[in-house]
N, C-alpha and C. Protein backbone atom coordinates (compact mmCIF):
# COMPACT_ATOMS: atom_id res chain seq x y z
N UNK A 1 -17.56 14.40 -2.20
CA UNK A 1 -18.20 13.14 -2.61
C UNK A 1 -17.36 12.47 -3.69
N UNK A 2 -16.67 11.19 -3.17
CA UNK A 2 -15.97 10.70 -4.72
C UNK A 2 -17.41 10.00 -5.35
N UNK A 3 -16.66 9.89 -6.58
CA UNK A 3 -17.75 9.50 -7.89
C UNK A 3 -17.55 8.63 -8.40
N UNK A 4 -16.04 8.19 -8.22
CA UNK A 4 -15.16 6.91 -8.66
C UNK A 4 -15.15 5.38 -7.84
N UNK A 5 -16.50 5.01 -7.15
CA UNK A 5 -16.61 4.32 -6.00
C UNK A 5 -15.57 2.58 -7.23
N UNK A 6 -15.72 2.12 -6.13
CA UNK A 6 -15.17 0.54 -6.73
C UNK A 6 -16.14 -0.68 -6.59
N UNK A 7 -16.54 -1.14 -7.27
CA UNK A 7 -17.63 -2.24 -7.42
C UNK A 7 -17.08 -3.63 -7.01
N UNK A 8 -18.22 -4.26 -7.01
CA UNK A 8 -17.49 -5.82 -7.22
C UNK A 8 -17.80 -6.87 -8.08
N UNK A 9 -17.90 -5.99 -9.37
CA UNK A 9 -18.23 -7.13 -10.43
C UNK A 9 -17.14 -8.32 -10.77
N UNK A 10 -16.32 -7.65 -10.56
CA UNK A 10 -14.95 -8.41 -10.77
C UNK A 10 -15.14 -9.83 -10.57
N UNK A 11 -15.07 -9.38 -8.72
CA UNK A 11 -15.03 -10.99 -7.69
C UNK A 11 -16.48 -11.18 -8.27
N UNK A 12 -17.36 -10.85 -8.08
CA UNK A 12 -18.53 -11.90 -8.64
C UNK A 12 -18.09 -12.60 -10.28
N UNK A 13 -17.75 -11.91 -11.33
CA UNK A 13 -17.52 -12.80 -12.09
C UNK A 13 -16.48 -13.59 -11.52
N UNK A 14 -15.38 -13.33 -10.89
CA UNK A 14 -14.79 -15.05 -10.83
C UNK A 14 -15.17 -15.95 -9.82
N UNK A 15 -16.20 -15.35 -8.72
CA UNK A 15 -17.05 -16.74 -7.98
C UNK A 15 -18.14 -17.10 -8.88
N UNK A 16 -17.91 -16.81 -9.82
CA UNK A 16 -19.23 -17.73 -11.18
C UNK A 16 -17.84 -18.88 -11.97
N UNK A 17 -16.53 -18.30 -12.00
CA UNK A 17 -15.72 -19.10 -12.45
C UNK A 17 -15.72 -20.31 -11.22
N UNK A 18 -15.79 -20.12 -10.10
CA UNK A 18 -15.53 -21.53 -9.47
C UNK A 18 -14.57 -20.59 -7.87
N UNK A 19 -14.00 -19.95 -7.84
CA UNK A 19 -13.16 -19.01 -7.14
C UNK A 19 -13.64 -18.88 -5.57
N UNK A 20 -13.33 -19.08 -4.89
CA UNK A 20 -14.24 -18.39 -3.01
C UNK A 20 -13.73 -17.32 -2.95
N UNK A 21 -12.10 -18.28 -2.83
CA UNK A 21 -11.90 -16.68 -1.49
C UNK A 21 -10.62 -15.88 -2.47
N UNK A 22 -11.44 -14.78 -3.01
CA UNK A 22 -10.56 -13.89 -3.76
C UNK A 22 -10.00 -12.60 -2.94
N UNK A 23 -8.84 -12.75 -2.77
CA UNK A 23 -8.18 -11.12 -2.36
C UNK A 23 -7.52 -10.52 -4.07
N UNK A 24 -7.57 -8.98 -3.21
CA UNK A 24 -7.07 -7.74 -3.96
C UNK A 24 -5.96 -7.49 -3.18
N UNK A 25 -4.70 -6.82 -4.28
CA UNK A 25 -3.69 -6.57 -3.09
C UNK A 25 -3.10 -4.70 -4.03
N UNK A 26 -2.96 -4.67 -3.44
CA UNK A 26 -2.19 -2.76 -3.87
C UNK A 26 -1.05 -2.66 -2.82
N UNK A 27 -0.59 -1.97 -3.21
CA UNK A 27 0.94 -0.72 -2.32
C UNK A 27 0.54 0.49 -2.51
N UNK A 28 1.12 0.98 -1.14
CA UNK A 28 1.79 2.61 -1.36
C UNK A 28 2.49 2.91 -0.92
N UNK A 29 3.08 3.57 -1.30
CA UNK A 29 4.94 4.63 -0.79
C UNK A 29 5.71 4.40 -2.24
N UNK A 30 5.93 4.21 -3.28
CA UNK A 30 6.51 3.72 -4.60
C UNK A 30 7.58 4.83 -4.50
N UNK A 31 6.80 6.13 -4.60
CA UNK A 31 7.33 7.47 -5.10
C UNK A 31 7.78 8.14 -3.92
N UNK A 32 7.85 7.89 -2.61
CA UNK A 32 8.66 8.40 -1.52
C UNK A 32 9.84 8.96 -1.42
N UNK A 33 10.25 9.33 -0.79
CA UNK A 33 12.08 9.70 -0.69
C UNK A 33 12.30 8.53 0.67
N UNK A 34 11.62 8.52 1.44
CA UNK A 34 11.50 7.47 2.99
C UNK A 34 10.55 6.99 3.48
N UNK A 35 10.80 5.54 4.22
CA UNK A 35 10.22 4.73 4.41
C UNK A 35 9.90 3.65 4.12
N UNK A 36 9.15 2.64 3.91
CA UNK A 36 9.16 1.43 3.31
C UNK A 36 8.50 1.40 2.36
N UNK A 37 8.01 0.56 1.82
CA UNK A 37 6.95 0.74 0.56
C UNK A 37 5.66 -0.45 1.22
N UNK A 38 5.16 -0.54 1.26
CA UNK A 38 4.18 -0.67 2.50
C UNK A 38 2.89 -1.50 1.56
N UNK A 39 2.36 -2.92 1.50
CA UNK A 39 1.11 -3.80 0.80
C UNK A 39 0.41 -3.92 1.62
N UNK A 40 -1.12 -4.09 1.21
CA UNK A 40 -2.24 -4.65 2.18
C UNK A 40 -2.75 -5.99 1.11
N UNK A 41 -3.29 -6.89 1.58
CA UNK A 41 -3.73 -7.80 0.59
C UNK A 41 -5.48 -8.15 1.41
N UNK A 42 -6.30 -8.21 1.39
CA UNK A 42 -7.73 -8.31 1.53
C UNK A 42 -8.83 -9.19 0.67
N UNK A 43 -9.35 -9.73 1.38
CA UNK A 43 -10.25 -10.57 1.14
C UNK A 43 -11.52 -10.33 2.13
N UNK A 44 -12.64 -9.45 0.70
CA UNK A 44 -14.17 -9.32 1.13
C UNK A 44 -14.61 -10.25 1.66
N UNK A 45 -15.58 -10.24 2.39
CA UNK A 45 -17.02 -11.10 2.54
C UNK A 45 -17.99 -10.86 1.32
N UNK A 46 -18.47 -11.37 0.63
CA UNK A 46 -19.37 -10.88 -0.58
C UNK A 46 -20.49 -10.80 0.54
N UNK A 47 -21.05 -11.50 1.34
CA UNK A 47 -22.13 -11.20 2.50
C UNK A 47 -22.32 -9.98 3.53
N UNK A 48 -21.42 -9.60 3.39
CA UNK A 48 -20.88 -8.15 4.55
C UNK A 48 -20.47 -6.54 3.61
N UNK A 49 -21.32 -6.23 3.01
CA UNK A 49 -21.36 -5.39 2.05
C UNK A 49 -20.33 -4.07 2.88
N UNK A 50 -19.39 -3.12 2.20
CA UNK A 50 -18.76 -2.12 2.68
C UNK A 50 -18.86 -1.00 1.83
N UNK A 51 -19.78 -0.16 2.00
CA UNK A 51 -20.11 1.04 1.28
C UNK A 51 -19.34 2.12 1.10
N UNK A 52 -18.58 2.58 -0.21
CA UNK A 52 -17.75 3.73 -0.32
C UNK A 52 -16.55 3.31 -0.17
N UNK A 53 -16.28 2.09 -0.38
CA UNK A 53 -14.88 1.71 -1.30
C UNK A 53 -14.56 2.13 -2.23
N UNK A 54 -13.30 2.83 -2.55
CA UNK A 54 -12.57 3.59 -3.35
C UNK A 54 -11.26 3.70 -3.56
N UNK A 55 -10.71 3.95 -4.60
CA UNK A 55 -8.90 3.93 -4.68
C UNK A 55 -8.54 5.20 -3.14
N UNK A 56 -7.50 4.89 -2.51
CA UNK A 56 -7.33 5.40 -1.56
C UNK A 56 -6.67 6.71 -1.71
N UNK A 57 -6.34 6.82 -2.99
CA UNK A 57 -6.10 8.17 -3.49
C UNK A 57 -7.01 9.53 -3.44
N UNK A 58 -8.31 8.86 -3.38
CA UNK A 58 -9.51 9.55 -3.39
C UNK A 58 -10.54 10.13 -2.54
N UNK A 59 -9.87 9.36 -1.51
CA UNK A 59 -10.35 9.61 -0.38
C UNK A 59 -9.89 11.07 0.95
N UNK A 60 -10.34 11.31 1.66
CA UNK A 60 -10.33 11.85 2.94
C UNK A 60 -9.45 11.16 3.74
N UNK A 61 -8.38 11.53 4.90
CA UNK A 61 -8.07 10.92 5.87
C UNK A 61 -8.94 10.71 6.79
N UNK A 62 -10.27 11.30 6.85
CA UNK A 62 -11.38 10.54 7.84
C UNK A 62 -11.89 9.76 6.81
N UNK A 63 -11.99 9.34 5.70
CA UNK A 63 -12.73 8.63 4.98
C UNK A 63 -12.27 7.17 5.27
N UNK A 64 -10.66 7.54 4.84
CA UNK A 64 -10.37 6.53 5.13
C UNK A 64 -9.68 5.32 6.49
N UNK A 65 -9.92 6.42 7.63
CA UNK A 65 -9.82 5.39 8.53
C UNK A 65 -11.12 5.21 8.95
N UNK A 66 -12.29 5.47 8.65
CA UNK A 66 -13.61 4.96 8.77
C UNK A 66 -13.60 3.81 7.89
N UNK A 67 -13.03 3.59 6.56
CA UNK A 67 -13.22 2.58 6.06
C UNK A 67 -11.97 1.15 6.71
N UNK A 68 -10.94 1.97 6.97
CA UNK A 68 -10.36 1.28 7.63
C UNK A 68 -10.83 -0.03 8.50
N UNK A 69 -11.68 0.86 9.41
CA UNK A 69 -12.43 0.08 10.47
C UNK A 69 -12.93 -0.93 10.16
N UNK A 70 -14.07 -0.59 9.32
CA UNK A 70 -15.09 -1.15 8.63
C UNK A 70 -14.48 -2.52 7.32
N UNK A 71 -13.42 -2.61 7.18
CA UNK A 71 -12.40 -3.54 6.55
C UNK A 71 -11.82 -4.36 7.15
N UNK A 72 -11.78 -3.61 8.42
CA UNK A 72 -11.15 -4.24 9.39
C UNK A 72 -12.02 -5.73 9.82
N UNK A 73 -13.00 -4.89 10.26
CA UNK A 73 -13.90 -5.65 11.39
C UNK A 73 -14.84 -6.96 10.25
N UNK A 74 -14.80 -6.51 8.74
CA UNK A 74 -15.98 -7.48 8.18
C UNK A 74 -15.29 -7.95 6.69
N UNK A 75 -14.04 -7.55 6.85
CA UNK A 75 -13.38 -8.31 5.47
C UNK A 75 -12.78 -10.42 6.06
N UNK A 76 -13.05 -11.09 5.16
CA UNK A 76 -12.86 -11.90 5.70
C UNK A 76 -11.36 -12.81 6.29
N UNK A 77 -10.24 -11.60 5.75
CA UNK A 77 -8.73 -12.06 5.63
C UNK A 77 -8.30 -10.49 5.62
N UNK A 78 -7.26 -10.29 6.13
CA UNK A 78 -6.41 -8.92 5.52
C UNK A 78 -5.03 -8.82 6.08
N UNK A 79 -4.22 -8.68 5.57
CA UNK A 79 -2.35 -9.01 5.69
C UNK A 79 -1.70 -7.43 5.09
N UNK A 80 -0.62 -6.92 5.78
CA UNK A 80 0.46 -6.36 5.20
C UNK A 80 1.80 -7.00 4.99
N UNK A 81 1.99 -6.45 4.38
CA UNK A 81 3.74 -6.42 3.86
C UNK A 81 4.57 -5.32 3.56
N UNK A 82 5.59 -5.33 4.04
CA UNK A 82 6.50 -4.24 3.13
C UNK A 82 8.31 -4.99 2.62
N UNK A 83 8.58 -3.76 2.34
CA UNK A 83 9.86 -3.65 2.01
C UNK A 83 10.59 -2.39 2.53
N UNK A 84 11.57 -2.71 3.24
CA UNK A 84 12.61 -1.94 3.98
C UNK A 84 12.81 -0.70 2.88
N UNK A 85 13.38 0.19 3.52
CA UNK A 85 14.17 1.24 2.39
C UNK A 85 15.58 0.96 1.91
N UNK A 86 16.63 -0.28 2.74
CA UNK A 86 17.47 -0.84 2.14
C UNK A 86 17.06 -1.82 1.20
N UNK A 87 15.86 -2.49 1.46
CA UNK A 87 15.72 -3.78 0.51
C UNK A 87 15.34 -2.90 -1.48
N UNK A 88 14.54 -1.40 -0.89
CA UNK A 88 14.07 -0.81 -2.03
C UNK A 88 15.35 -0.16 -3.06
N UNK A 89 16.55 0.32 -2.15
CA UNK A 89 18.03 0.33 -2.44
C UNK A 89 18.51 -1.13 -3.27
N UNK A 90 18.07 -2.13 -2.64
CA UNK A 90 18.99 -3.42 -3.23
C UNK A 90 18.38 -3.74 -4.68
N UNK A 91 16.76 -3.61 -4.19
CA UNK A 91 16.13 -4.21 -5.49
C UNK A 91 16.17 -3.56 -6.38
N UNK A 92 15.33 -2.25 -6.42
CA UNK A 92 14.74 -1.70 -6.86
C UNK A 92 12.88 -1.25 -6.34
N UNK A 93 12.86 -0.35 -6.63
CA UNK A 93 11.00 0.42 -6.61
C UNK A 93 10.53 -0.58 -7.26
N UNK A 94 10.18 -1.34 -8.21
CA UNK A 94 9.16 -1.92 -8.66
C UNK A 94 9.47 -3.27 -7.68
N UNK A 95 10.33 -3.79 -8.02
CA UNK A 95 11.14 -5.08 -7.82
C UNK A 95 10.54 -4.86 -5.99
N UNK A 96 10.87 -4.27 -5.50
CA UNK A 96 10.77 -4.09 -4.18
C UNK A 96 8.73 -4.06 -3.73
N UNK A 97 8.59 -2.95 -4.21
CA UNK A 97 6.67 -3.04 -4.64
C UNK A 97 6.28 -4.42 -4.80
N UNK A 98 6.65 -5.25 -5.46
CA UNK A 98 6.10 -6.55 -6.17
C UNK A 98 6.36 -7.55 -4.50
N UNK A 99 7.37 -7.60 -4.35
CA UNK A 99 7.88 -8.41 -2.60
C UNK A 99 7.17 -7.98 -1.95
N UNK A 100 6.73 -6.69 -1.71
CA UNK A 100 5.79 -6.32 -0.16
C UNK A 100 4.51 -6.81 -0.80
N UNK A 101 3.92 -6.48 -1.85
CA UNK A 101 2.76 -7.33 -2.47
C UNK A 101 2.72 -8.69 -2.29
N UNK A 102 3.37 -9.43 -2.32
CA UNK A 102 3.88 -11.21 -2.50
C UNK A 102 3.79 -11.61 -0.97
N UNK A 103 4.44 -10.67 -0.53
CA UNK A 103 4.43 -10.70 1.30
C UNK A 103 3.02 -10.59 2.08
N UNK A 104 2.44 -9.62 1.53
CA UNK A 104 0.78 -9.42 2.27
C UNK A 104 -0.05 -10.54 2.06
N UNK A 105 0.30 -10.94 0.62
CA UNK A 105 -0.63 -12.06 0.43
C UNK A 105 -0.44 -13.30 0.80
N UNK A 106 1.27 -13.97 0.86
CA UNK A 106 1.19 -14.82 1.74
C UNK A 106 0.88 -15.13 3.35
N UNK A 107 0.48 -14.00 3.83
CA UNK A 107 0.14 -13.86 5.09
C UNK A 107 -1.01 -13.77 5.47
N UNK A 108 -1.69 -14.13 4.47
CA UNK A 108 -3.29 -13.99 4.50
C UNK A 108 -3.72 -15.54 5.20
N UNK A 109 -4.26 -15.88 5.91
CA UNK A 109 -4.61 -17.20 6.51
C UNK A 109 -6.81 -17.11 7.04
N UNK A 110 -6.92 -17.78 5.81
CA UNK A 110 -6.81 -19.13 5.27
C UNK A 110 -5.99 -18.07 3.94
N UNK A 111 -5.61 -18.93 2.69
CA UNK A 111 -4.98 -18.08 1.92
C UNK A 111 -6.08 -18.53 1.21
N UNK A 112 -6.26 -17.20 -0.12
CA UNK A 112 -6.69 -17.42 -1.22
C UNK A 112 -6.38 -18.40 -2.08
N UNK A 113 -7.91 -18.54 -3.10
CA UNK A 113 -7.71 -19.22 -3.98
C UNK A 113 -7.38 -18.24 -5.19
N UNK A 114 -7.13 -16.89 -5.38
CA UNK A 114 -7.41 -16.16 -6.22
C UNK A 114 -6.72 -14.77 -5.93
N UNK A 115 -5.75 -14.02 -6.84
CA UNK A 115 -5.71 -13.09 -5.93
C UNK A 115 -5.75 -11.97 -7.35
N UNK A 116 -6.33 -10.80 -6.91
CA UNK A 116 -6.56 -9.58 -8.01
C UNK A 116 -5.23 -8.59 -7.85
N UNK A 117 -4.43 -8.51 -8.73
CA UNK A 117 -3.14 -7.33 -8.34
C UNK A 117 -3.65 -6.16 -9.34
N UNK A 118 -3.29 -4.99 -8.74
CA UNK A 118 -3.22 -3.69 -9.18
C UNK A 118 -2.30 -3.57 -10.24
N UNK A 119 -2.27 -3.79 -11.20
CA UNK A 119 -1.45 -4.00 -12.82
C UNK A 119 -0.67 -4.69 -13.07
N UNK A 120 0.07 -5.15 -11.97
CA UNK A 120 0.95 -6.09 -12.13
C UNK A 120 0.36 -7.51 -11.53
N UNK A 121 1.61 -8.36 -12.69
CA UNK A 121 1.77 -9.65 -11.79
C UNK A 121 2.51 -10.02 -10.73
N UNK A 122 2.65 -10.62 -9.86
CA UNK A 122 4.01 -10.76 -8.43
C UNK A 122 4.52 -11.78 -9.06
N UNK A 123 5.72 -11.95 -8.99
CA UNK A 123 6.58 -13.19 -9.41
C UNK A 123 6.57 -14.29 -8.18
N UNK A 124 6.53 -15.33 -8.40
CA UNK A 124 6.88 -16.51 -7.15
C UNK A 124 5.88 -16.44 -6.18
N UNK A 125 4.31 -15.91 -6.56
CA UNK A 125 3.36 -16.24 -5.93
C UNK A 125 2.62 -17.38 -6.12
N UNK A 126 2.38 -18.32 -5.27
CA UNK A 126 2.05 -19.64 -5.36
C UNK A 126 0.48 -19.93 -5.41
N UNK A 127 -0.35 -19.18 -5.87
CA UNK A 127 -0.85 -18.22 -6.27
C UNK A 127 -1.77 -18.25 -7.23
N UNK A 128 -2.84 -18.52 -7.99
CA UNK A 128 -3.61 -18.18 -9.32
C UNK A 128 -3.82 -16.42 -8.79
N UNK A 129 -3.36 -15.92 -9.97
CA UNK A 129 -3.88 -14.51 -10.10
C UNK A 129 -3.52 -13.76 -11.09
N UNK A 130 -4.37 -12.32 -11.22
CA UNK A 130 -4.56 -12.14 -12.17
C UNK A 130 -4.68 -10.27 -12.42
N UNK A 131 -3.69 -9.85 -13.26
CA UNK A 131 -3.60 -8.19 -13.13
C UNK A 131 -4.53 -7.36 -13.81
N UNK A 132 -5.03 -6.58 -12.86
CA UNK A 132 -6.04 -5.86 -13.33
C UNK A 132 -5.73 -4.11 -13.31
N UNK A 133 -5.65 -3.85 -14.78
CA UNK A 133 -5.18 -2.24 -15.20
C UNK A 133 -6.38 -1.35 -14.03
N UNK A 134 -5.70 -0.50 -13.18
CA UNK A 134 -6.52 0.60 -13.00
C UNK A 134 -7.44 -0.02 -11.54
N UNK A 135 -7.11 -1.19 -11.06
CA UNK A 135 -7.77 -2.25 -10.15
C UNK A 135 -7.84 -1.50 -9.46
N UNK A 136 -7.17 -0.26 -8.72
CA UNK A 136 -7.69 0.26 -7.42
C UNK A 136 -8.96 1.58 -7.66
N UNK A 137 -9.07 1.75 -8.98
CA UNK A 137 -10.44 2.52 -9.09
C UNK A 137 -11.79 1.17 -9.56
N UNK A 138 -11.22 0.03 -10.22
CA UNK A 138 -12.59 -1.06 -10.60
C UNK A 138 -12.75 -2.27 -9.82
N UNK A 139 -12.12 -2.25 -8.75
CA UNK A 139 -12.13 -3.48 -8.56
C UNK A 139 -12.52 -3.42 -6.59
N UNK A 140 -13.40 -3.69 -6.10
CA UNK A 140 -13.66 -3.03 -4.51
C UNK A 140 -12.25 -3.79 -3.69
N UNK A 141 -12.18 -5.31 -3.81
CA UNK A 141 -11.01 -5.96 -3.11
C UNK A 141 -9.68 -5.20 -3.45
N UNK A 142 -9.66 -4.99 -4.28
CA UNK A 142 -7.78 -3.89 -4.77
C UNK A 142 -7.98 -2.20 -3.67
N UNK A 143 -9.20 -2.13 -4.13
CA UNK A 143 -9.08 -0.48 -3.58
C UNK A 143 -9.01 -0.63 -2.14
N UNK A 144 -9.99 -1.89 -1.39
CA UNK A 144 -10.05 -2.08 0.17
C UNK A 144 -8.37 -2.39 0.81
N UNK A 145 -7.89 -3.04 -0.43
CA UNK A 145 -6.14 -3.19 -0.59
C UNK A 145 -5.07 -1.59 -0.39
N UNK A 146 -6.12 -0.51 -1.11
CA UNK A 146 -5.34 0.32 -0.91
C UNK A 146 -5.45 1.15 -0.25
N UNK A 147 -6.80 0.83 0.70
CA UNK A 147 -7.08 1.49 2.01
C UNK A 147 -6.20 1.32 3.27
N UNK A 148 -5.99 -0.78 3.52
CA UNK A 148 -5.41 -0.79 4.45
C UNK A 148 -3.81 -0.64 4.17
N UNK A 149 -3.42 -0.33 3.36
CA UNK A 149 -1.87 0.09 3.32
C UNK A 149 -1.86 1.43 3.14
N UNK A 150 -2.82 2.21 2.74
CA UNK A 150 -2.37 3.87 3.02
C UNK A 150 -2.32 4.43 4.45
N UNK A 151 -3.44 3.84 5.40
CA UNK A 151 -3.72 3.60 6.83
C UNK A 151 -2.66 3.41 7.27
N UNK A 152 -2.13 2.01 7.20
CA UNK A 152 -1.25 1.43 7.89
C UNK A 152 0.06 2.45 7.44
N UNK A 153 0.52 2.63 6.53
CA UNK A 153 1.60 3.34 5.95
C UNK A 153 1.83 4.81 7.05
N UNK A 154 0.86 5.40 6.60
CA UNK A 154 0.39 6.80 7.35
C UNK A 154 0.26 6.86 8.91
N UNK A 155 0.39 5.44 9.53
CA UNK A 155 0.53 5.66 10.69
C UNK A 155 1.81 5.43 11.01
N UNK A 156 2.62 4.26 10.75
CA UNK A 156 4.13 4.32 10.63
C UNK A 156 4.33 5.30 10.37
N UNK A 157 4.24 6.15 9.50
CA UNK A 157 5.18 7.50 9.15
C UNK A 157 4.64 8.19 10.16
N UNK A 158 3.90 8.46 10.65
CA UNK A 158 3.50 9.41 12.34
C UNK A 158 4.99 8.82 13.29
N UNK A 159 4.69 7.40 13.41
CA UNK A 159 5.40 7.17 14.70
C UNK A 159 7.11 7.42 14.47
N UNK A 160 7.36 7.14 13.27
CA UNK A 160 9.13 7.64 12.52
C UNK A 160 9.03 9.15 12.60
N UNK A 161 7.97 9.97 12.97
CA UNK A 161 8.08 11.60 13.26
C UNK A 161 8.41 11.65 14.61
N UNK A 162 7.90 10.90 15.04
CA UNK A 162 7.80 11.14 17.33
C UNK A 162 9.19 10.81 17.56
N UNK A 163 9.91 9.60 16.92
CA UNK A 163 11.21 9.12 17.16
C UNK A 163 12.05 10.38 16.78
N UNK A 164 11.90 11.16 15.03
CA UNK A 164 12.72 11.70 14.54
C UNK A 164 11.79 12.86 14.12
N UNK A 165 11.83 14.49 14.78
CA UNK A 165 10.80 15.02 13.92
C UNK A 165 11.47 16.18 12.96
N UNK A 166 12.65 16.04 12.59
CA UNK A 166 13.15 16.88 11.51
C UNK A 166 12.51 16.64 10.58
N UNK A 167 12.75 15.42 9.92
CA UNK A 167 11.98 15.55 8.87
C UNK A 167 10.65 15.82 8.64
N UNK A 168 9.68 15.66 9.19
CA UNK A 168 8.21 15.99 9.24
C UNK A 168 7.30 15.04 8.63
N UNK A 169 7.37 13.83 9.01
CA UNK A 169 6.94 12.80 8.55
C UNK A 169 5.06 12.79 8.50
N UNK A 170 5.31 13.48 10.07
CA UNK A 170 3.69 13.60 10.22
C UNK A 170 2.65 14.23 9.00
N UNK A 171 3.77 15.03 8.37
CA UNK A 171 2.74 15.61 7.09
C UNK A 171 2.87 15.00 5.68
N UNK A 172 4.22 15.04 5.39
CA UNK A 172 4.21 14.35 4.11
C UNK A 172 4.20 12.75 4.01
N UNK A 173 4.79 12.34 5.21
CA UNK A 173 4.72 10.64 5.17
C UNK A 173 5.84 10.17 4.23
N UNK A 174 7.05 11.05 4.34
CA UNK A 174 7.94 10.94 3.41
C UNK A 174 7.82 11.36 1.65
N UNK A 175 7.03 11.75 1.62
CA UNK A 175 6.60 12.26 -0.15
C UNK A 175 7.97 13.49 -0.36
N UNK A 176 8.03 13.74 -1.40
CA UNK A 176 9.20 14.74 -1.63
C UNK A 176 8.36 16.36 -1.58
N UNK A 177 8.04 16.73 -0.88
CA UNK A 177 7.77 17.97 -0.72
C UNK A 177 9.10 19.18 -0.49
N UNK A 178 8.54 20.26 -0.65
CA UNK A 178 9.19 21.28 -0.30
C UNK A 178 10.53 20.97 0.99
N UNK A 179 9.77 20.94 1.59
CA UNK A 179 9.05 21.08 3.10
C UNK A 179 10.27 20.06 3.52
N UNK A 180 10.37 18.80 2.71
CA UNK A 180 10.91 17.55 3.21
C UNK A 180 12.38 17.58 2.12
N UNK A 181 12.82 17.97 1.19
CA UNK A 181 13.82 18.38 0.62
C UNK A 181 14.29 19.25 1.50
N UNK A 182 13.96 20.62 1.60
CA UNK A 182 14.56 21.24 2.42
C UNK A 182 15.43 20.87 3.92
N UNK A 183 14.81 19.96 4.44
CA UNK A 183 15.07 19.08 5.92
C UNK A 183 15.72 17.92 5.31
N UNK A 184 15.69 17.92 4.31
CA UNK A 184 17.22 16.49 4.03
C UNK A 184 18.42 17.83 3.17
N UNK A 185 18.41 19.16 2.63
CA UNK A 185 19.67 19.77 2.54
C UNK A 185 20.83 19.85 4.28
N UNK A 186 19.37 20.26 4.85
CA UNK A 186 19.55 20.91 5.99
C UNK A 186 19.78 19.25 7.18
N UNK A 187 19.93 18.67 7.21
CA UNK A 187 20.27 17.51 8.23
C UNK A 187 21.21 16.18 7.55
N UNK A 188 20.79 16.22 6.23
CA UNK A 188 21.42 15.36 5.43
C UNK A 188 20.74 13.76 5.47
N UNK A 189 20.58 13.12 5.10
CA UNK A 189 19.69 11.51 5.05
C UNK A 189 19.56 10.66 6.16
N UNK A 190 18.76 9.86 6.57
CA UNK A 190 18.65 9.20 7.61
C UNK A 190 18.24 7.63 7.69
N UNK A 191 18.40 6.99 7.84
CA UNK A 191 18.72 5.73 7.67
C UNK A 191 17.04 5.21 6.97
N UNK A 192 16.21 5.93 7.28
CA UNK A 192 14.88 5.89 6.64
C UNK A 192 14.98 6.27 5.23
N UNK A 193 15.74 7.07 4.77
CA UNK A 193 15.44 7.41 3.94
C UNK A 193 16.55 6.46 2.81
N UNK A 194 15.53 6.72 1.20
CA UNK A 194 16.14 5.57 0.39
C UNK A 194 17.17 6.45 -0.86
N UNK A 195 17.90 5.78 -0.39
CA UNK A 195 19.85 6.21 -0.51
C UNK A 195 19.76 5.93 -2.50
N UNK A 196 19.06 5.36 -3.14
CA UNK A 196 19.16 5.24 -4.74
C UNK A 196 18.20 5.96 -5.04
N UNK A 197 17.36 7.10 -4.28
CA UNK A 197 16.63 7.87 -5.17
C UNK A 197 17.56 9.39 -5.24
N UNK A 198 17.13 9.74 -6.58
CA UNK A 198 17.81 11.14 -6.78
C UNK A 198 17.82 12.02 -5.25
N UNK A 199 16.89 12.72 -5.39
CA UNK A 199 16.43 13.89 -4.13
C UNK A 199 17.85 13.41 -2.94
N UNK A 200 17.68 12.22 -2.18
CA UNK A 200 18.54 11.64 -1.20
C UNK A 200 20.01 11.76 -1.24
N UNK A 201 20.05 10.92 -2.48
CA UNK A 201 21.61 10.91 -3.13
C UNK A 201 22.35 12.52 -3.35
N UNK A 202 21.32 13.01 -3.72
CA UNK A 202 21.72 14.88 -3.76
C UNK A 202 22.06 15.64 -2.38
N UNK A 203 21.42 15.08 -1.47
CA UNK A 203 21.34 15.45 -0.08
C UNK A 203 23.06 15.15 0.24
N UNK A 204 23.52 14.33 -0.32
CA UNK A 204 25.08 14.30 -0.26
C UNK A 204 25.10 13.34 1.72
N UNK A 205 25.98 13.81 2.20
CA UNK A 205 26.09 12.89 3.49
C UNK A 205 25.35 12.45 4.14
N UNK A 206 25.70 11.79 5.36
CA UNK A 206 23.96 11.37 5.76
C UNK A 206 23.87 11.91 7.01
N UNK A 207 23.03 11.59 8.47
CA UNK A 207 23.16 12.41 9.37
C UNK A 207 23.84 13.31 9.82
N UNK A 208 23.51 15.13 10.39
CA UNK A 208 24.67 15.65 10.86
C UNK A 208 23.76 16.28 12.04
């Protein structure tokens, strides 16, 4: 049972400011060795209530593709974005995080008037919005944010296992495990994987 559910006082105080259509946006993959770094951006129905919204950290993998669904079918907007594992090479992890964020949300149609980010601000979002510390445990639109990008994330990394299954994507989803160090000494890096993090760069050559 999580205990840490996510409310929506938030968006109600800013549809008392004047606000409709507020999305939440989050990432995940930051801390990966491979893959992309992967945004959802979402916009509730305040009319279509979704019970057991939570930071997606907290959840069950049945939890959360039940909520998935249920986000799916009664949120009123919802967009991804990412960033390549070369673009996360060019930019940088944060720098790169902030673009797939910027990306989900411009893809939101109708777009917001409002958008809630998970601690940060996005640069060159055209945009009123506004960073909220800790948003994917207080805030229901951020956490429903970090439902559909752990989902979405977690299924890409399945289908980069079926193509390639040395590495073992199916379990870690690229996280630096044991498991997944060991299979980058032993094969050496793969075009998935991101070439400016330590672990990779140690792996020394790349396919063998």
């Amino acid at each position: 049972m999580v205990r840490h559910r996510a409310h929506r006082t938030l968006e109600n105080a800013c549809r008392r400011e004047g606000f409709r259509r507020i999305a939440g946006t989050d990432e995940v993959g930051r801390g990966c060795l491979a893959g992309p770094v992967l945004a959802a951006a979402v916009v509730l129905d305040p009319a279509r209530h979704i019970p057991g919204l939570a930071d997606s950290k907290l959840l069950t993998d049945r939890a959360r593709e039940r909520l998935y669904d249920s986000i799916a079918e009664r949120a009123v907007s919802w967009a991804v974005g990412s960033a390549s594992p070369d673009e996360i090479d060019r930019l940088n992890i944060h720098r790169a995080s902030l673009e797939a964020m910027r990306r989900a949300v411009v893809a939101l149609a109708p777009p917001p008037d409002l958008v809630l980010v998970d601690a940060f601000t996005i640069p060159e979002l055209p945009v009123d919005q506004r960073a909220v510390p800790h948003g994917d445990l207080r805030c229901a639109a951020i956490a429903a944010a970090s439902i559909m990008a752990k989902v979405t994330r977690d299924r890409l990394m399945r289908l980069h296992h079926e193509t390639d299954p040395r590495y073992g994507y199916d379990r870690h989803k690229g996280y630096g495990t044991a498991a997944h160090l060991q299979a980058l000494r032993q094969y050496g890096w793969s075009p998935l994987h991101r070439r400016s993090f330590a672990p990779v760069a140690l792996a020394g050559a790349g396919p063998r």
